[in-house]
C-alpha atoms as a PDB file:
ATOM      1  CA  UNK A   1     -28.171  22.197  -5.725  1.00  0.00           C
ATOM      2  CA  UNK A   2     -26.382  19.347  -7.512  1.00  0.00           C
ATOM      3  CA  UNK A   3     -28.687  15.978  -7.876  1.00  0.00           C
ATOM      4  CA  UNK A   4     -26.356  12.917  -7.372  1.00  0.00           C
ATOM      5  CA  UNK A   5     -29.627  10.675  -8.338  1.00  0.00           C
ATOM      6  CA  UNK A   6     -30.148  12.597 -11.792  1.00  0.00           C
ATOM      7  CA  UNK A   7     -25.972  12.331 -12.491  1.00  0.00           C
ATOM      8  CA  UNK A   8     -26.185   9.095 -11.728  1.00  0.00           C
ATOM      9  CA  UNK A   9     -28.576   8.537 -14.449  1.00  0.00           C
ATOM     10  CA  UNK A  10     -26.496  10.599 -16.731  1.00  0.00           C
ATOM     11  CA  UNK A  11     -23.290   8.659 -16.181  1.00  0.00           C
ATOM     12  CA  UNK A  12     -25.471   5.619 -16.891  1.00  0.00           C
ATOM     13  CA  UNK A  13     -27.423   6.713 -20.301  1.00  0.00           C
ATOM     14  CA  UNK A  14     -23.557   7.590 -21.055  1.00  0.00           C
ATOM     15  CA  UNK A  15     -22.309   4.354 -20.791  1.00  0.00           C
ATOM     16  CA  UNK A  16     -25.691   2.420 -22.138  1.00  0.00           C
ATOM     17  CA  UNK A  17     -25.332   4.681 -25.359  1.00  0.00           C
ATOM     18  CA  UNK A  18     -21.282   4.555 -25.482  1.00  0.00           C
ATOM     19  CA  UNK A  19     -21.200   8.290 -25.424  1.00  0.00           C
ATOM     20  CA  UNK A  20     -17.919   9.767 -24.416  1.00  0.00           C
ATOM     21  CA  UNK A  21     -19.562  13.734 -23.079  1.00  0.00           C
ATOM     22  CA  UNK A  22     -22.675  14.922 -22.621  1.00  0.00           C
ATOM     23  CA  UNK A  23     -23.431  18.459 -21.432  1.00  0.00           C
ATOM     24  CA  UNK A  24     -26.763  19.644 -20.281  1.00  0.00           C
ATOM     25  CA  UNK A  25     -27.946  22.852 -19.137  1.00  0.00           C
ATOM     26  CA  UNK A  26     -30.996  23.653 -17.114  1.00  0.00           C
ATOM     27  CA  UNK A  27     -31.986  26.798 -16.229  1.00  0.00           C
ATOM     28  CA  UNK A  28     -28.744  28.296 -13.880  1.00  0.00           C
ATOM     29  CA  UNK A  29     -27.765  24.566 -13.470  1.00  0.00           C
ATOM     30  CA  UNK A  30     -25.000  23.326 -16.042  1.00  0.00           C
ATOM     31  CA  UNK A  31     -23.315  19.462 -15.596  1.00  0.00           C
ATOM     32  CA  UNK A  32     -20.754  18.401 -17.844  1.00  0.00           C
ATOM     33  CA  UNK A  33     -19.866  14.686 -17.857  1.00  0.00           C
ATOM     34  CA  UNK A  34     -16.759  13.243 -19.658  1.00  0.00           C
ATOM     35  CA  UNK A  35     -15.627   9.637 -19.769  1.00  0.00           C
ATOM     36  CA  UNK A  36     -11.887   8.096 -21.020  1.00  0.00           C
ATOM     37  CA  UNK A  37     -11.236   6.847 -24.089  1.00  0.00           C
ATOM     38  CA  UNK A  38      -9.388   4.053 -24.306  1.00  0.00           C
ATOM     39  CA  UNK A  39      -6.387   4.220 -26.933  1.00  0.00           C
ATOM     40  CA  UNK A  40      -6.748   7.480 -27.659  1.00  0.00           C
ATOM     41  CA  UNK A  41      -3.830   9.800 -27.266  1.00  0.00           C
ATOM     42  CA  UNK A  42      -3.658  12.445 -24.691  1.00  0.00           C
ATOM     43  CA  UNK A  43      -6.947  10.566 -22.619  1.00  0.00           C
ATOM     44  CA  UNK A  44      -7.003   9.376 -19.419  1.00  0.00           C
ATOM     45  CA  UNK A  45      -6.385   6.069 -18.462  1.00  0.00           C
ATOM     46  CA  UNK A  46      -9.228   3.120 -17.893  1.00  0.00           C
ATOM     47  CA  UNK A  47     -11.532   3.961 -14.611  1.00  0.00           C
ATOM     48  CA  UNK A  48     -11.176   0.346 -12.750  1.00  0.00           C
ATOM     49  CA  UNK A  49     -13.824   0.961 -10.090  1.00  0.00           C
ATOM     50  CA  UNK A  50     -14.687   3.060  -7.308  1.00  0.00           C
ATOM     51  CA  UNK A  51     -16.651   3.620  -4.530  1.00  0.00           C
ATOM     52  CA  UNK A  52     -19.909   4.724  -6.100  1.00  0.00           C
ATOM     53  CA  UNK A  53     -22.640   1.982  -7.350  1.00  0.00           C
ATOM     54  CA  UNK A  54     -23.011   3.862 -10.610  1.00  0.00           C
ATOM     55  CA  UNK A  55     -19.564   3.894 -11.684  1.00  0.00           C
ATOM     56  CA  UNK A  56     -19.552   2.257 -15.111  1.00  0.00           C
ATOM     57  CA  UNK A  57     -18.790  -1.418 -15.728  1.00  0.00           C
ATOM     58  CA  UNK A  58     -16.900  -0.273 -19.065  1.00  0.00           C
ATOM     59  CA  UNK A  59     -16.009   2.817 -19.128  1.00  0.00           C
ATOM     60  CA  UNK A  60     -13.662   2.888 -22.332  1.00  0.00           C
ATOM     61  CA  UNK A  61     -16.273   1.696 -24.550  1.00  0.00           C
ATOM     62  CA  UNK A  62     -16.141  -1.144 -26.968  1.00  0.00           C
ATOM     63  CA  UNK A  63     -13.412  -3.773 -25.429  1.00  0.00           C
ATOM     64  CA  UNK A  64     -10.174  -3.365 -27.325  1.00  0.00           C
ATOM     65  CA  UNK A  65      -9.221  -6.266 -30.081  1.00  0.00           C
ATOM     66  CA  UNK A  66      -7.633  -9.491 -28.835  1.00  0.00           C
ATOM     67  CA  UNK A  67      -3.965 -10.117 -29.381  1.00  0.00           C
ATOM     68  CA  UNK A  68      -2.573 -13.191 -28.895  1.00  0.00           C
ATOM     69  CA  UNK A  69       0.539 -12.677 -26.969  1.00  0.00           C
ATOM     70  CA  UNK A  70       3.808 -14.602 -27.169  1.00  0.00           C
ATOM     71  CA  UNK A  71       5.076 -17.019 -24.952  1.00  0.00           C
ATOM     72  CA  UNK A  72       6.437 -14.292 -21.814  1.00  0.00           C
ATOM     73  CA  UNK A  73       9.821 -14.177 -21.256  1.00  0.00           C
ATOM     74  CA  UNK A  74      10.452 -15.989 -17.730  1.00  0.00           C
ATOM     75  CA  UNK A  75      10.890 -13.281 -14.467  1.00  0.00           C
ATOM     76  CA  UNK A  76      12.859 -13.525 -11.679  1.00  0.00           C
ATOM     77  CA  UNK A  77      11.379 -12.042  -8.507  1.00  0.00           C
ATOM     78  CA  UNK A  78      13.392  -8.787  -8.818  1.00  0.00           C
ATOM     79  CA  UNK A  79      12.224  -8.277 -12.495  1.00  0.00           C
ATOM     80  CA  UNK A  80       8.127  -8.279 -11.387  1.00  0.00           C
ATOM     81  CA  UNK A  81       6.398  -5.058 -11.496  1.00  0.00           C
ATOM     82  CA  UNK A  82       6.536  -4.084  -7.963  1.00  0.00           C
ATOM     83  CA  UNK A  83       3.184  -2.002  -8.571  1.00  0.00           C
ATOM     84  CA  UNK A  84       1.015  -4.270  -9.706  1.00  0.00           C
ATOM     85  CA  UNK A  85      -0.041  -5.204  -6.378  1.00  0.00           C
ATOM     86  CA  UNK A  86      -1.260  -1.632  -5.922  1.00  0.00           C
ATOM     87  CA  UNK A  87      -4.679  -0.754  -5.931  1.00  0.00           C
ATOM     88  CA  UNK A  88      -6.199   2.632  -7.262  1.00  0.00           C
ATOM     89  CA  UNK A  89      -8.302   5.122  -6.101  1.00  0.00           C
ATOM     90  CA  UNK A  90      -9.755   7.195  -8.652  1.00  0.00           C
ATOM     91  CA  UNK A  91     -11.799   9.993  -8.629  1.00  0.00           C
ATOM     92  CA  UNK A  92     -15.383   9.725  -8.549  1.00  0.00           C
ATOM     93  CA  UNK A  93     -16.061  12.798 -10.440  1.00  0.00           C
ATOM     94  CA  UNK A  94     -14.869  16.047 -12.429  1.00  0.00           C
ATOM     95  CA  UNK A  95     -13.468  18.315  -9.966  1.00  0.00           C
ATOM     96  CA  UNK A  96     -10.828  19.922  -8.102  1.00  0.00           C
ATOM     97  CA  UNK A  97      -7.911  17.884  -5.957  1.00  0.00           C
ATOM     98  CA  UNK A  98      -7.813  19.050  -2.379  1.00  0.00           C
ATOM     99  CA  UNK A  99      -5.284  17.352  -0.096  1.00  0.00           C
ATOM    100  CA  UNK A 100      -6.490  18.640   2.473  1.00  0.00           C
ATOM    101  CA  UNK A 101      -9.574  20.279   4.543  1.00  0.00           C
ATOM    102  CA  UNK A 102      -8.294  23.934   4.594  1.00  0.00           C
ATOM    103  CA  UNK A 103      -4.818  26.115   3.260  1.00  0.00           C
ATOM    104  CA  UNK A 104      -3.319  25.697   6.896  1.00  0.00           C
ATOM    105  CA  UNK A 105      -3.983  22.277   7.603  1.00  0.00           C
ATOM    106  CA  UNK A 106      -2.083  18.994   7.275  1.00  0.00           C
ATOM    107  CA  UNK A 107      -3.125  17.006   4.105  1.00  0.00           C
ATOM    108  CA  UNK A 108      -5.549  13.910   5.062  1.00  0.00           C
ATOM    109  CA  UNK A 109      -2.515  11.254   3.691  1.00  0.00           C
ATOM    110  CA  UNK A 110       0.881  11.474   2.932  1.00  0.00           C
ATOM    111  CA  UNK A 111       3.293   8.680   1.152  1.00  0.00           C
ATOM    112  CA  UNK A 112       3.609   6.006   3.908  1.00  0.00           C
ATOM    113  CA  UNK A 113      -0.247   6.778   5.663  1.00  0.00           C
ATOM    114  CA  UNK A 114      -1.649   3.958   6.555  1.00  0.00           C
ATOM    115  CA  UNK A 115      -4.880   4.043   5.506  1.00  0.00           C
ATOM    116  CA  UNK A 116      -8.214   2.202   6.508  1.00  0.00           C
ATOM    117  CA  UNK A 117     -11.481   1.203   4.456  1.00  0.00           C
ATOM    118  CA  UNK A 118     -13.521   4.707   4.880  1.00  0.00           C
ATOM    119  CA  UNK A 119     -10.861   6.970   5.797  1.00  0.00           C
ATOM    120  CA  UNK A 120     -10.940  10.420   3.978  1.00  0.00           C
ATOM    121  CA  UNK A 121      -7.951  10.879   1.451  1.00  0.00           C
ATOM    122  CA  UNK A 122      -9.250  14.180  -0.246  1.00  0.00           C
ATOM    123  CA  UNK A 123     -11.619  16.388  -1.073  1.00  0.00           C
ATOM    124  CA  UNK A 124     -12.674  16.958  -4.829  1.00  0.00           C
ATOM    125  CA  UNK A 125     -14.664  20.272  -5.294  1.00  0.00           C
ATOM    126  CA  UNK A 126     -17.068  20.316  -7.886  1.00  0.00           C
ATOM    127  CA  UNK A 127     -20.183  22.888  -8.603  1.00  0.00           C
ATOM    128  CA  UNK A 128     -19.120  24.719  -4.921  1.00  0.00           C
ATOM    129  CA  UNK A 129     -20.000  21.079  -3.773  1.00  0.00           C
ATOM    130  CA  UNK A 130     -16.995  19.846  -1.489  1.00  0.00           C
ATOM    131  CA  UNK A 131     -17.216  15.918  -1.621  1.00  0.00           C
ATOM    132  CA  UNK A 132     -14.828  13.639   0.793  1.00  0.00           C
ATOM    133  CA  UNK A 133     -13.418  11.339  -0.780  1.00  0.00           C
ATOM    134  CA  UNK A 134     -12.436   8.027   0.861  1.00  0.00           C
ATOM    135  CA  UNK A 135     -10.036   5.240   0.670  1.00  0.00           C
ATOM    136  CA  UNK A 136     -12.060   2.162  -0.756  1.00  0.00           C
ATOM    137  CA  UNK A 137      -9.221  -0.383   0.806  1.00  0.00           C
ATOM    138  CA  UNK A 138      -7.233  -0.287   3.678  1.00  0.00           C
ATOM    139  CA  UNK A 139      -3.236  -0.054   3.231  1.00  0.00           C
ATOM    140  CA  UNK A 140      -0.528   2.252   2.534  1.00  0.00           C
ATOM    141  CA  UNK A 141      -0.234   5.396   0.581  1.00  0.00           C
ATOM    142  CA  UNK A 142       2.203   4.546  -1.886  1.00  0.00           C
ATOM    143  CA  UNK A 143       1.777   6.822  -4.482  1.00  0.00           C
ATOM    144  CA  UNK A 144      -0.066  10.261  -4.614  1.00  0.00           C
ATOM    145  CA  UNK A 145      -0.490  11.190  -8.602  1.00  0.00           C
ATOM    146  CA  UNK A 146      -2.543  14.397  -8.395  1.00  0.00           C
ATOM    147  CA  UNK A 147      -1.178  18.174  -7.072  1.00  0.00           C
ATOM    148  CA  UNK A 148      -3.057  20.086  -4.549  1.00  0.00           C
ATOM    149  CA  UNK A 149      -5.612  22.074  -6.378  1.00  0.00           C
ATOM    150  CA  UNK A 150      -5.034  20.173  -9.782  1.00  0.00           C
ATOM    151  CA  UNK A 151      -8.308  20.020 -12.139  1.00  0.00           C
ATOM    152  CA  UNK A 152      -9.062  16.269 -12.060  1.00  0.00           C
ATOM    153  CA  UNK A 153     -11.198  14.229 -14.089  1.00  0.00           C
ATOM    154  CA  UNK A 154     -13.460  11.216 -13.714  1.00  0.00           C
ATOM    155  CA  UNK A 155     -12.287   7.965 -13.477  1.00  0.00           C
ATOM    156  CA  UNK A 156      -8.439   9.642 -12.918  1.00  0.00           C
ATOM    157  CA  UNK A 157      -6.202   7.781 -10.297  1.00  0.00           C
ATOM    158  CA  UNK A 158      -5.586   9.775  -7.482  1.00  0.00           C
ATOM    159  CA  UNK A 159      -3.398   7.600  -5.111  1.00  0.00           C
ATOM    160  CA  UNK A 160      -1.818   4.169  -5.362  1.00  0.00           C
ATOM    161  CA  UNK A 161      -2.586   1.898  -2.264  1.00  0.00           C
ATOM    162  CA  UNK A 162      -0.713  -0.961  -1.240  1.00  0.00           C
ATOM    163  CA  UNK A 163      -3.183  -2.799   0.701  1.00  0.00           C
ATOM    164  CA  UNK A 164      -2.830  -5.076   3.750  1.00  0.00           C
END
């Protein structure tokens, strides 16, 4: 059976050591833990939160260098970013993507489901474990990024929410 306390503990000599995987084996039991790094081709993006009190305060490691930016060319309304009022959730864990319960029923959200704080979103298998995974804000499904039955990994963003 999969200990959530002794992951948790993992996740957090990871980040306390700036280790990017650990693997550990015990006995019949095998957990495999790997974090983002940031700048590094081909890994996933920065984990920005999520719902779990041992998610990692930095997960990328060592803060990138400071650039001093240049004055920012003025934007009119229609030129802003309309995502960046979108908030992520990310996956908790290394697992599987389920959007939804079972093969014949509806997925839990759509693009356009308005979702509320606790709602389930998905389910991520991982170690035979099936773990509900729920929205962290409420709002609108504006984005789904994963595939039904895609492999995802920790810290990835699942959905974009547009809360309110």
């Amino acid at each position: 059976m999969l200990d959530i306390e002794r992951i948790r503990k993992l996740v957090e000599m990871m980040v306390d050591n700036d280790l990017v995987e650990i693997s550990l084996r015990d006995g019949d039991e095998e957990v495999s833990l790997r974090r983002p790094q940031v700048g590094v081709p081909g890994s996933l993006p920065q984990f920005s939160g999520g719902p779990y009190p041992w998610s990692p305060a930095n997960p990328g490691g060592p803060a990138a260098p400071e650039v001093q930016p240049t004055a920012p060319p003025a934007e009119s309304p229609a030129e802003q970013n309309p995502d960046e009022d979108l908030v992520e959730i990310a996956s908790p864990m290394v697992g599987t993507f389920y959007s939804a319960s079972d093969p014949e029923s509806p997925p839990f959200v759509d693009v356009g489901t308005r979702v509320s704080r606790g709602m389930v979103v998905c389910i991520l298998e991982a170690m035979k474990v099936f773990n509900e995974i729920k929205a962290e804000v409420s709002g609108t499904i504006e984005r789904i990024l994963v595939k039904n039955a895609d492999a995802v990994e920790f810290g990835q963003p699942l959905f974009l929410v547009r809360p309110g």
